[in-house]
Protein backbone atom coordinates (compact mmCIF):
# COMPACT_ATOMS: atom_id res chain seq x y z
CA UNK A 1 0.00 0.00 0.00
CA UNK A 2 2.94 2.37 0.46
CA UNK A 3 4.39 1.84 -2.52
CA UNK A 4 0.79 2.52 -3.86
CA UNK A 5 0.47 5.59 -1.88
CA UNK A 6 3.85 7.10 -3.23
CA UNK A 7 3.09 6.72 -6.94
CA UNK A 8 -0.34 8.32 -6.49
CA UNK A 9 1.38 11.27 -4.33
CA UNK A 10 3.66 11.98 -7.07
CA UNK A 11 1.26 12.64 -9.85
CA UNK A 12 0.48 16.00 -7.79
CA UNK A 13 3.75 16.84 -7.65
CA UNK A 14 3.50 18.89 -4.13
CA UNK A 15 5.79 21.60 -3.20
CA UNK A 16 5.34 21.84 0.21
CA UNK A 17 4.59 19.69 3.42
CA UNK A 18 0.49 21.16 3.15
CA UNK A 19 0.12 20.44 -0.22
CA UNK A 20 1.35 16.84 0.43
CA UNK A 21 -0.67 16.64 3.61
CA UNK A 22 -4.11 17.42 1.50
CA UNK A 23 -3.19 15.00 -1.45
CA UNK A 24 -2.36 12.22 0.70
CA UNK A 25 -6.07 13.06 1.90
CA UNK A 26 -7.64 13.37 -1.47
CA UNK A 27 -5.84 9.88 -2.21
CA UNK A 28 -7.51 8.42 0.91
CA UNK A 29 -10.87 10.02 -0.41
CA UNK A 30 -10.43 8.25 -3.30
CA UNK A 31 -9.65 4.89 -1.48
CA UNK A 32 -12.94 5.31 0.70
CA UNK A 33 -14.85 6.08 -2.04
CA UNK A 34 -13.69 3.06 -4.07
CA UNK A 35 -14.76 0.74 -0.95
CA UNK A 36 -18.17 2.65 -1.00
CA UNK A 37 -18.67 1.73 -4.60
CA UNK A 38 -17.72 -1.66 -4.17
CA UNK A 39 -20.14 -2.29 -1.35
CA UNK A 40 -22.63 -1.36 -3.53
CA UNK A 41 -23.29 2.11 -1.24
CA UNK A 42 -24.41 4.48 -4.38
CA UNK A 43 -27.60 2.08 -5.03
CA UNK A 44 -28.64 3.91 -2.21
CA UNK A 45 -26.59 7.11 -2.12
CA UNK A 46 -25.35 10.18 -3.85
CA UNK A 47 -21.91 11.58 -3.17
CA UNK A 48 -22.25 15.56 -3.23
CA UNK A 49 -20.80 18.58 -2.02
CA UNK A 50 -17.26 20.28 -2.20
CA UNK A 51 -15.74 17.08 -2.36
CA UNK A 52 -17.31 15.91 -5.13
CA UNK A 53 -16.87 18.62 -7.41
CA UNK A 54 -13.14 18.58 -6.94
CA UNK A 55 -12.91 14.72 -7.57
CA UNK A 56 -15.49 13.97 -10.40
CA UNK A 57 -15.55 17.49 -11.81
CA UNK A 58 -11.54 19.00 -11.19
CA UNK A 59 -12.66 22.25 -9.27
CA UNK A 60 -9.57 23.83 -7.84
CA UNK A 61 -10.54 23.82 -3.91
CA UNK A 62 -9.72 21.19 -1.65
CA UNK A 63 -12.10 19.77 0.97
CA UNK A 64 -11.87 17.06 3.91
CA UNK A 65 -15.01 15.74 4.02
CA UNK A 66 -17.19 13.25 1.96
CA UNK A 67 -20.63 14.64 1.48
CA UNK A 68 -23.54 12.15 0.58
CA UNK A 69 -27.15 11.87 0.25
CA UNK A 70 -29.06 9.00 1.28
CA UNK A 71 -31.93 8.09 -2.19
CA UNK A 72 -33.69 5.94 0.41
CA UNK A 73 -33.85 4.92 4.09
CA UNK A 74 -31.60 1.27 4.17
CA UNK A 75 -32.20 -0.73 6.98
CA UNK A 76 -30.28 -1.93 9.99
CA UNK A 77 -28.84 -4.92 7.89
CA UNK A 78 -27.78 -3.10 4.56
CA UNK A 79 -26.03 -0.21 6.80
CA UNK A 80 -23.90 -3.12 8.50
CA UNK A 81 -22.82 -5.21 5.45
CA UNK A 82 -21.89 -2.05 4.01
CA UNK A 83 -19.70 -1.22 6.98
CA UNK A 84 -18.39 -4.59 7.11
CA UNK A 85 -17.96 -4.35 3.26
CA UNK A 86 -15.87 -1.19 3.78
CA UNK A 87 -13.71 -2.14 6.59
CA UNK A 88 -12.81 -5.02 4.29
CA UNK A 89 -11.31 -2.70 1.68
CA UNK A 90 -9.48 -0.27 4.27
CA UNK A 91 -8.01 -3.72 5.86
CA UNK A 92 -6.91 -5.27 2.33
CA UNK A 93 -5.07 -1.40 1.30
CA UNK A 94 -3.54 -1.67 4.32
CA UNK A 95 -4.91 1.52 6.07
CA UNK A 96 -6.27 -0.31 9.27
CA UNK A 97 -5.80 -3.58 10.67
C-alpha cells in the first residue's frame, strides 16, 4: 500500500509539506470512495458537495469531508454489510488492521 500511496502522491507533484498533507487526503478520499462503490453504497446514495466537485468534476478547492445523500432509508442490515464491506477494503489497502 505504500508503494501505492507514493506513486499516487507523485502525480500532484506537491511543493510543500500542506500540499502533500491534503493530497495524501484526497488519495484516501479516493480509497474510501472506491470501498463505498464496491459495497454497492451508491444504489442507495449520492456523493455531493465540495468534495465531489473537486474529484469527479476537477474544481480547484480542496475539501476534507465526503458529502452524501441518502436516495432511500436502508435498513439496519444493509447499513452493517456495508460497513463490514468497507472495513474489508481499508483492511486489504492496508490503512487499518
Amino acid at each position: 500500500m505504500i508503494d501505492i500511496l507514493h506513486k499516487r502522491l507523485e502525480r500532484y507533484s506537491a511543493s510543500d509539506a500542506k500540499q502533500e498533507e491534503q493530497a495524501l487526503k484526497e488519495i484516501l478520499q479516493e480509497v474510501a470512495l472506491y470501498g463505498l462503490w464496491r459495497a454497492d453504497f451508491f444504489e442507495i446514495a449520492a456523493f455531493q458537495g465540495g468534495t465531489c466537485l473537486r474529484i469527479l468534476h476537477g474544481l480547484p478547492r480542496f475539501s476534507e469531508d465526503l458529502d452524501f445523500i441518502l436516495r432511500d432509508s436502508p435498513d439496519n442490515d444493509m447499513v452493517q454489510a456495508l460497513i463490514a464491506r468497507q472495513v474489508s477494503g481499508l483492511v486489504a489497502y492496508g490503512i487499518i488492521h
